[in-house]
N, C-alpha and C. Protein backbone atom coordinates (compact mmCIF):
# COMPACT_ATOMS: atom_id res chain seq x y z
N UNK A 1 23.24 -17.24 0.77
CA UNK A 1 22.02 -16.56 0.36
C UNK A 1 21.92 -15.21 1.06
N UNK A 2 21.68 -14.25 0.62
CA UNK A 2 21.48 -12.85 0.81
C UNK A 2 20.81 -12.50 1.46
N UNK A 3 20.53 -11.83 2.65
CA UNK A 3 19.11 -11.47 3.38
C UNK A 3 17.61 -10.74 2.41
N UNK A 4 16.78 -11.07 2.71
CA UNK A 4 15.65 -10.11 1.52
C UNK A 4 15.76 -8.86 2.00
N UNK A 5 15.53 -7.99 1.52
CA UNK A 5 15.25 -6.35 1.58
C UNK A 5 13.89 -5.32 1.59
N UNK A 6 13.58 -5.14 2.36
CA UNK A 6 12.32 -4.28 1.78
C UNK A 6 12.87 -2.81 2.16
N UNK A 7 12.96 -1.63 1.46
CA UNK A 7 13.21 -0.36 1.70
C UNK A 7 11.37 0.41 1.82
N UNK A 8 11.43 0.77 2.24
CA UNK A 8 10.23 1.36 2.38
C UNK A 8 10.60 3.22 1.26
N UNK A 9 10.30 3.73 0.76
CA UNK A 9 10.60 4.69 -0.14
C UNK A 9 9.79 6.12 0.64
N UNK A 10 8.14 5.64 0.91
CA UNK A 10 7.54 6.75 1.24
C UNK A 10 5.96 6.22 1.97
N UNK A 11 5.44 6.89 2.43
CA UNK A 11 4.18 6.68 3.06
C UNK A 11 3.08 7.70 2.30
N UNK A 12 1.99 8.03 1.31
CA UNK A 12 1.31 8.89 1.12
C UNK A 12 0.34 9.05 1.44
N UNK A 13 -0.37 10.11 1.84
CA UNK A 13 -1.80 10.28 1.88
C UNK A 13 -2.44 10.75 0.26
N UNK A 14 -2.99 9.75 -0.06
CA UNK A 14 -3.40 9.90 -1.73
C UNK A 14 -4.63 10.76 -1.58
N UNK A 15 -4.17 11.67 -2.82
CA UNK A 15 -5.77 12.26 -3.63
C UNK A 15 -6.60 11.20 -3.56
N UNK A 16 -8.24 11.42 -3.32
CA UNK A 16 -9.18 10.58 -3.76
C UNK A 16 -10.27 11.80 -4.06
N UNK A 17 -10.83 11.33 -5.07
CA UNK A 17 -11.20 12.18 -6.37
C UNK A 17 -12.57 12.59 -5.56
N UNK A 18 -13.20 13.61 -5.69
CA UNK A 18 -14.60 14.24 -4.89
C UNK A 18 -15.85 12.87 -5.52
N UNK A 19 -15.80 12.44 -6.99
CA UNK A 19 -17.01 11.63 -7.14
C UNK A 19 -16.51 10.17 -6.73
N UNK A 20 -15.09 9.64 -6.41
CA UNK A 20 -14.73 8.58 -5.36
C UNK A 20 -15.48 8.81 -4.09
N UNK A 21 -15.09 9.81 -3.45
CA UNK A 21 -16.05 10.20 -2.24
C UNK A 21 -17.10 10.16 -2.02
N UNK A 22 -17.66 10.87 -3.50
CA UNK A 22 -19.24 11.12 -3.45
C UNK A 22 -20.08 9.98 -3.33
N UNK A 23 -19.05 8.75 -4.21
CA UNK A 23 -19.79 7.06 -4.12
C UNK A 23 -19.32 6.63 -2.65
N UNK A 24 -18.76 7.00 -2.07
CA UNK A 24 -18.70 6.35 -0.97
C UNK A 24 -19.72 6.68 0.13
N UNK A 25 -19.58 7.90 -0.01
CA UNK A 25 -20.71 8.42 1.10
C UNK A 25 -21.85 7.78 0.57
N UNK A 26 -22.48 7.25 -0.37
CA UNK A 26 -23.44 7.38 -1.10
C UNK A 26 -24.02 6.20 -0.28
N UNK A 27 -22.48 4.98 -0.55
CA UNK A 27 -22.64 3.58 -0.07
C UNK A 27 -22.95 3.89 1.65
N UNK A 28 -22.72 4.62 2.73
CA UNK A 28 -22.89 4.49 3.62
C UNK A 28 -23.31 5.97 4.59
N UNK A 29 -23.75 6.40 3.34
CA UNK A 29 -24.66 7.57 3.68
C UNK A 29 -24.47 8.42 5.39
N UNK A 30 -23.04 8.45 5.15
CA UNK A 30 -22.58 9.22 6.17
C UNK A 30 -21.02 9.73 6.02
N UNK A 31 -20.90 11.04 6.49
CA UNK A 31 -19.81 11.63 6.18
C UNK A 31 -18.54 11.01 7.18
N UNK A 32 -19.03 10.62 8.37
CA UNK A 32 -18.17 10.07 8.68
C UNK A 32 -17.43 8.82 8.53
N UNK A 33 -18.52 7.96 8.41
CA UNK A 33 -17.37 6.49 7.73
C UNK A 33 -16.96 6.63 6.45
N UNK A 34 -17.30 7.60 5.38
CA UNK A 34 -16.66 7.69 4.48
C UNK A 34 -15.21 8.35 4.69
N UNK A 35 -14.81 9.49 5.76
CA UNK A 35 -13.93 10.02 5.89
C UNK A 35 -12.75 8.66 6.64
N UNK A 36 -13.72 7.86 7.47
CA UNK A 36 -12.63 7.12 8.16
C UNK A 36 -12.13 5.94 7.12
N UNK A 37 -13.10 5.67 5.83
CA UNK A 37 -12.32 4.65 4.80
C UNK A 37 -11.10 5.28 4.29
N UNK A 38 -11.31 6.43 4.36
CA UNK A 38 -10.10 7.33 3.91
C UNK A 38 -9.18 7.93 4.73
N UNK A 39 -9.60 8.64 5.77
CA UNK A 39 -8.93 8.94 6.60
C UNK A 39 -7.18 8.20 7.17
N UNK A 40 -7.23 6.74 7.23
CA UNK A 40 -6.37 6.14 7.40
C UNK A 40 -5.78 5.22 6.26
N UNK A 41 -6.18 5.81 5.22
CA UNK A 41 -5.89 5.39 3.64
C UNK A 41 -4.12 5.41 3.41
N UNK A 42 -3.07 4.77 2.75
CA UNK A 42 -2.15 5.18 3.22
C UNK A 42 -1.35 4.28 1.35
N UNK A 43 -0.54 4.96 0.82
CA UNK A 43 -0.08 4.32 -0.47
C UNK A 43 1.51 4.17 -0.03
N UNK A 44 1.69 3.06 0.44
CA UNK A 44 3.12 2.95 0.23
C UNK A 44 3.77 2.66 -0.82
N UNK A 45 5.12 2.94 -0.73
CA UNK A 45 6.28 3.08 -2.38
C UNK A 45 7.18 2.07 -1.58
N UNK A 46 7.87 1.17 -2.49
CA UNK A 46 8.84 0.86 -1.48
C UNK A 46 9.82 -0.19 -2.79
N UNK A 47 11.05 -0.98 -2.19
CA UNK A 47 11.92 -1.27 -3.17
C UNK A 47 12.12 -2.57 -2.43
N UNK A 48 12.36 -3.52 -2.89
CA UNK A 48 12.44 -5.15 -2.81
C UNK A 48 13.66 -5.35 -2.99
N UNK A 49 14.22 -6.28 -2.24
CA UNK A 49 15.35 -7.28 -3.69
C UNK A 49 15.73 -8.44 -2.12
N UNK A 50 16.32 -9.32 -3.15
CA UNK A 50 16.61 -10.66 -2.71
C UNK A 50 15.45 -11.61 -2.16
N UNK A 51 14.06 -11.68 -2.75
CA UNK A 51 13.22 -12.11 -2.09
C UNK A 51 13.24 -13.36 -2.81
N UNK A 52 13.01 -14.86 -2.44
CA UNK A 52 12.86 -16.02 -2.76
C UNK A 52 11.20 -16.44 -2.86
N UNK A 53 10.68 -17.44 -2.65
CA UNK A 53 9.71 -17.93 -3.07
C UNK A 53 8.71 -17.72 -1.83
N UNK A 54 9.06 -17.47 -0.52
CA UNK A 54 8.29 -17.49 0.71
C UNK A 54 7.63 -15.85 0.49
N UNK A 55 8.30 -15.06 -0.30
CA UNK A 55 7.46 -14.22 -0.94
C UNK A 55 6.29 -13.90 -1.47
N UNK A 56 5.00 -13.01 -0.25
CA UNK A 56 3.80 -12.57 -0.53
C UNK A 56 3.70 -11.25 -0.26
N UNK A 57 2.63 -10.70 -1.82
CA UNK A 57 2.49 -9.48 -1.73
C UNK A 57 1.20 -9.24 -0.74
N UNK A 58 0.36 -10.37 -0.09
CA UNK A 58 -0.60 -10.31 0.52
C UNK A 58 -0.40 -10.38 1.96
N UNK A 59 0.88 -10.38 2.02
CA UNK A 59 1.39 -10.59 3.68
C UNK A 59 2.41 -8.83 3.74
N UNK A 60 2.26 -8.23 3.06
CA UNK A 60 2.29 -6.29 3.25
C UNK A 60 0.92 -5.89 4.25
N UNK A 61 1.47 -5.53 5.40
CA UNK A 61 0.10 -4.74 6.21
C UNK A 61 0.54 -4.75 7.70
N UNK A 62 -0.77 -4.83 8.23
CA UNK A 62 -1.05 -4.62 9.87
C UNK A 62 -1.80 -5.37 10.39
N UNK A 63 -1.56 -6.17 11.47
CA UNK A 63 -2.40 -6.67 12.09
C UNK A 63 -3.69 -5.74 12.96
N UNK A 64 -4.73 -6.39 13.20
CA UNK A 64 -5.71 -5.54 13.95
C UNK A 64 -5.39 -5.01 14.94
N UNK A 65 -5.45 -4.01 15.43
CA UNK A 65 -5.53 -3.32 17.13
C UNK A 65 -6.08 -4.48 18.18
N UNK A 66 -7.58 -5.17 17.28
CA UNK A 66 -7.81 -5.79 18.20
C UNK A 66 -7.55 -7.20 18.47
N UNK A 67 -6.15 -7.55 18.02
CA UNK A 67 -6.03 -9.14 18.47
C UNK A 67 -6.03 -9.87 17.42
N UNK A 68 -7.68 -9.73 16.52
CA UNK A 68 -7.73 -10.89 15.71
C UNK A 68 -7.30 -10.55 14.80
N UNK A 69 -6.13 -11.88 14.53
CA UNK A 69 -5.38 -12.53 13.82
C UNK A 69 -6.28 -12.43 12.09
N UNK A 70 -7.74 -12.60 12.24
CA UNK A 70 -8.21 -12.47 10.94
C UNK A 70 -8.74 -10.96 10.65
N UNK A 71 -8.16 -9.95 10.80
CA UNK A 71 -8.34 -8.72 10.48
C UNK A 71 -6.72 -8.12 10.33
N UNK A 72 -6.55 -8.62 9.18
CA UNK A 72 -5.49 -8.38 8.95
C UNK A 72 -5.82 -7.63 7.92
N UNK A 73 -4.95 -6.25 7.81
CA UNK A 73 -5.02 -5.38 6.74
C UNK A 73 -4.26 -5.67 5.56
N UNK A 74 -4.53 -5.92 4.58
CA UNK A 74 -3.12 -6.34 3.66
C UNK A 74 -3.49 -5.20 2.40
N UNK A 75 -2.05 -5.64 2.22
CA UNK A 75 -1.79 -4.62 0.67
C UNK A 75 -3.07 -4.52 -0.34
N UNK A 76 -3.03 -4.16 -1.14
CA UNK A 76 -4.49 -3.86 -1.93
C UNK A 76 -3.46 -3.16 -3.37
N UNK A 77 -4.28 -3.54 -4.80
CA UNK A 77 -4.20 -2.43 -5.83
C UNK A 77 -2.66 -2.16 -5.71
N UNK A 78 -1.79 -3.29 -5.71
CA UNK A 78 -0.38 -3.33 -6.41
C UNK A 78 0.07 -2.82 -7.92
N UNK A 79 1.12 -2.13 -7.91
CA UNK A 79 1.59 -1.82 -8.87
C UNK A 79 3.31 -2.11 -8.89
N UNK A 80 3.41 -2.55 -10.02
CA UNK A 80 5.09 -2.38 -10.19
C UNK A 80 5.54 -1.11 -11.40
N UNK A 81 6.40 -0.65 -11.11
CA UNK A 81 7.25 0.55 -11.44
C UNK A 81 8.47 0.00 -12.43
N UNK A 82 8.90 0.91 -12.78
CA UNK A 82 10.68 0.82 -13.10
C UNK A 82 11.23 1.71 -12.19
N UNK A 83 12.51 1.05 -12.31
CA UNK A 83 13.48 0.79 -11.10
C UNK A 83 13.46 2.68 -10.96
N UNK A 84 13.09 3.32 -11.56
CA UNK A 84 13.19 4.98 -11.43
C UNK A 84 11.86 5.22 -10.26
N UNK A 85 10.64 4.81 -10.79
CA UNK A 85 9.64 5.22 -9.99
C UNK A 85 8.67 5.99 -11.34
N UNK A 86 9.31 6.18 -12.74
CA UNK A 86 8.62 6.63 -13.40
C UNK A 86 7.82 6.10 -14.60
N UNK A 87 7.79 4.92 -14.06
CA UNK A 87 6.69 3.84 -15.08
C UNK A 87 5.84 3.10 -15.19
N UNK A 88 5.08 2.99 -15.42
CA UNK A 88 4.13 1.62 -14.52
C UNK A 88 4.63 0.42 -15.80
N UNK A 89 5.03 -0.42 -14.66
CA UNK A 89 4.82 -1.84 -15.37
C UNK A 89 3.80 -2.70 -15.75
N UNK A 90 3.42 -2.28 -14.00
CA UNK A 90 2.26 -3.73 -14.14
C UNK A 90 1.22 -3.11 -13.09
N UNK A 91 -0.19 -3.27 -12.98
CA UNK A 91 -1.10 -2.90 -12.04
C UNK A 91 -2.02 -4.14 -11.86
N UNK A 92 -1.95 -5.00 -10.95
CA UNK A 92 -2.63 -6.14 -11.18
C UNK A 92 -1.87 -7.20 -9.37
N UNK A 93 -2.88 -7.75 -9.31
CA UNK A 93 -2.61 -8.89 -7.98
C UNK A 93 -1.33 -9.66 -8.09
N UNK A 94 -0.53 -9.81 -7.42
CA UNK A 94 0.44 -10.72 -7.14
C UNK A 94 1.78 -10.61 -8.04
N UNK A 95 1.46 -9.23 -9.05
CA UNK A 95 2.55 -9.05 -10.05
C UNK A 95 3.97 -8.63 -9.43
N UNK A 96 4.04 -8.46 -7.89
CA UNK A 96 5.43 -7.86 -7.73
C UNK A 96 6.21 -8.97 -7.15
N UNK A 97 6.92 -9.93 -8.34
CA UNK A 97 7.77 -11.37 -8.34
C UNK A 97 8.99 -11.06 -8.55
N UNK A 98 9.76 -11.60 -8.74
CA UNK A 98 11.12 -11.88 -9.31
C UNK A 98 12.44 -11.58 -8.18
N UNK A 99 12.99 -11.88 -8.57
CA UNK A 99 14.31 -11.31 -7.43
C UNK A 99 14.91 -10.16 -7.35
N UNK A 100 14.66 -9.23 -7.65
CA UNK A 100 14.76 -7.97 -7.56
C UNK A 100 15.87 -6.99 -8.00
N UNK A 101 16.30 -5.61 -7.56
CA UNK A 101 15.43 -5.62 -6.66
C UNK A 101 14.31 -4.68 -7.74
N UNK A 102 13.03 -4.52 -7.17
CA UNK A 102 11.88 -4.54 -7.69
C UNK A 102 11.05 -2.81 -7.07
N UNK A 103 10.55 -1.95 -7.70
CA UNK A 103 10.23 -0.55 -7.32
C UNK A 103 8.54 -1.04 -7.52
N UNK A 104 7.70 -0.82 -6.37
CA UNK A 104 6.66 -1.03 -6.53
C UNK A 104 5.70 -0.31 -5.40
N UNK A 105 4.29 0.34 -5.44
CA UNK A 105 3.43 0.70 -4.68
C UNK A 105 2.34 0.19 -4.35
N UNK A 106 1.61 0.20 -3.55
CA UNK A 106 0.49 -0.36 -2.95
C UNK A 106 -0.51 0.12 -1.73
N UNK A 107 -1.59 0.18 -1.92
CA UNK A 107 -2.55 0.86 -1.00
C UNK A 107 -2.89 -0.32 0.18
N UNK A 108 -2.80 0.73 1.49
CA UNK A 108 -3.65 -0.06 2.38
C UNK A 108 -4.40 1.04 3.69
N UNK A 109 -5.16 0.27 3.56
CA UNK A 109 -6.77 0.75 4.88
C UNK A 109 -6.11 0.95 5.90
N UNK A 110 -6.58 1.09 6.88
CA UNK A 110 -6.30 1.38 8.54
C UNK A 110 -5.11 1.47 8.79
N UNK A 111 -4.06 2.30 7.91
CA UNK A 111 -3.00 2.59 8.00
C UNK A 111 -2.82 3.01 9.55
N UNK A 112 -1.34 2.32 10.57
CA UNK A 112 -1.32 3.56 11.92
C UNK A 112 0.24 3.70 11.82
N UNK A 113 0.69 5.04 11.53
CA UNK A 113 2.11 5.34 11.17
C UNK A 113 3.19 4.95 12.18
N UNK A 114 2.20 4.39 13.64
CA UNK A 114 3.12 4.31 14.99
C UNK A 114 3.97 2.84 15.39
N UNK A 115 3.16 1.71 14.04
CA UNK A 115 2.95 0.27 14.01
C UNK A 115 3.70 0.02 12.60
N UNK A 116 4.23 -1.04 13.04
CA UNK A 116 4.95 -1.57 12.09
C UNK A 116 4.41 -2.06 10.66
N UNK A 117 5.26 -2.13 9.31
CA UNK A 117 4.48 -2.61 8.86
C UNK A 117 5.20 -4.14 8.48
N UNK A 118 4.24 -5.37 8.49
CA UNK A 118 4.34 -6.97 8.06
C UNK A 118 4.68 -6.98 6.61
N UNK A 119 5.71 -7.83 6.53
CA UNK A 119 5.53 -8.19 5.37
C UNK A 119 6.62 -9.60 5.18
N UNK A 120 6.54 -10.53 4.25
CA UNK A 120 6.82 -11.65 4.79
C UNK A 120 8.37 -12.32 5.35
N UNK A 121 9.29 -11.69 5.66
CA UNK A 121 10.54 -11.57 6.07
C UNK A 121 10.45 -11.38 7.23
N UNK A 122 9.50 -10.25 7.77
CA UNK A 122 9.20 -9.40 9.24
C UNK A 122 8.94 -8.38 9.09
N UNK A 123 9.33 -7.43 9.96
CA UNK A 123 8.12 -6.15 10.10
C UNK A 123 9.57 -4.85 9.24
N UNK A 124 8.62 -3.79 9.37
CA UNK A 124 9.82 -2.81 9.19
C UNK A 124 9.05 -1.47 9.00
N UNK A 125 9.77 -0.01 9.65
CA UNK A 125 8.90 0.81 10.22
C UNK A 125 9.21 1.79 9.05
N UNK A 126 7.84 2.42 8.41
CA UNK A 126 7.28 3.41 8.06
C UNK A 126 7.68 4.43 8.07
N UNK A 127 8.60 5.53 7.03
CA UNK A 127 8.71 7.09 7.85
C UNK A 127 7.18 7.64 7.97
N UNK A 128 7.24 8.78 8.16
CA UNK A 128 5.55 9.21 8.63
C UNK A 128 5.30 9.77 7.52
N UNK A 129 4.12 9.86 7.38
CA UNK A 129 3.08 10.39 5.97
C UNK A 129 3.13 11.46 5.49
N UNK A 130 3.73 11.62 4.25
CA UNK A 130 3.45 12.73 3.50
C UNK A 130 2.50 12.87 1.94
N UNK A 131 2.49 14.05 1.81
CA UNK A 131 1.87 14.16 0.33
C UNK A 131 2.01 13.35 -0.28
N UNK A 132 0.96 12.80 -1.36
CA UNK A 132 1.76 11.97 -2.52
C UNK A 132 2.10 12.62 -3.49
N UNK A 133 3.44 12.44 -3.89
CA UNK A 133 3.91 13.24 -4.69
C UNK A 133 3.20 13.00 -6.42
N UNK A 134 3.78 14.21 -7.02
CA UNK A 134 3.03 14.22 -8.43
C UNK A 134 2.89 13.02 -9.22
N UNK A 135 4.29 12.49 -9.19
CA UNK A 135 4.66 11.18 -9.80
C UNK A 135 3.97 10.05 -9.77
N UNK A 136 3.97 9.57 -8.10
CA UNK A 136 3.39 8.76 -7.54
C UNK A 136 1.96 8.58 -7.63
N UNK A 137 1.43 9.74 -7.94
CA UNK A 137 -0.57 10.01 -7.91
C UNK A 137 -0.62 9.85 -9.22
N UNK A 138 0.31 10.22 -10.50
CA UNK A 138 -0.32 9.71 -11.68
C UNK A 138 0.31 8.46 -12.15
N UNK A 139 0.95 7.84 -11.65
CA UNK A 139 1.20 6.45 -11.88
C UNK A 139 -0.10 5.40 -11.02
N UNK A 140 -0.11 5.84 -9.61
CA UNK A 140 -0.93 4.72 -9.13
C UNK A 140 -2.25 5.31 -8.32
N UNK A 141 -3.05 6.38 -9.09
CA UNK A 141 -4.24 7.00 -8.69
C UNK A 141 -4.95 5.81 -7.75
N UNK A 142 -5.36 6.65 -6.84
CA UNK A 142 -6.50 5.82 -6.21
C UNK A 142 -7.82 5.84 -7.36
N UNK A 143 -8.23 3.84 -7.46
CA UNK A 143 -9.56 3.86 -8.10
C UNK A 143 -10.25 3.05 -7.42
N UNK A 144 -11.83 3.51 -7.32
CA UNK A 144 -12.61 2.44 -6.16
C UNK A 144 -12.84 1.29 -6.79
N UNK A 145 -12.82 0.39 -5.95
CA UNK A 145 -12.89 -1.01 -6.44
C UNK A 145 -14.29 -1.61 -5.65
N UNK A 146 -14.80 -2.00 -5.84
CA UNK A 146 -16.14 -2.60 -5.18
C UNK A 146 -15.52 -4.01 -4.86
């Protein structure tokens, strides 16, 4: 049996649209926790293959800074791709299955570029954050989800 793979592709700091913002501030009527929901906002790209059944897209993330085990950041607003990066397959929970290997993105909160990221094999490190590229922002726009 093959070891699983996760390639990590890219780290982005995504566009989020001024009336995304505008509802956020709205919800907590301050410029600053709206900046920090975003602030550490982070869309990873990344490429799969050889993954078997112990495979979760809900085990992608970071554990807390502070210890607890139940503040775990996990993936959010999955998407699968074609194997190019220029298609959307699928945008929906738990859709990135099969044995791979598999081109897919996903948002997560309290991104820290210095910390590893989990995912269910083990950890594996992040290059550091850049733009999201053109491609990447109109395939898997940030949309608020309540």
């Amino acid at each position: 049996m093959q070891t699983a793979i996760f390639g990590v592709l890219g780290g982005y700091a995504p566009d989020i649209p001024e009336n995304v913002y505008r509802e956020q501030w709205e919800v907590t009527g301050s410029d600053e926790e709206a900046k920090e929901r975003f602030g550490k906002l982070v869309l990873v790209e990344g490429i799969i293959d050889h993954v078997d059944e112990r495979f979760k897209t809900s085990e992608f993330g970071h554990s807390s800074l502070t210890g607890n085990p139940s503040r775990f950041m996990c993936a959010y607003d999955e998407a699968l791709t074609s194997s190019g990066g220029k298609l959307l397959l699928a945008r929906e929970m738990n859709f990135i299955r099969g044995t791979g290997p598999l081109r897919f993105a996903f948002y997560l909160h309290f991104y820290d570029p210095d910390r590893p990221l989990h995912w269910s094999y083990g950890q594996v490190q992040c290059p550091p954050v850049q733009p999201v590229p053109d491609r990447v922002k109109v395939l898997v726009p940030y949309i608020a989800r309540s």
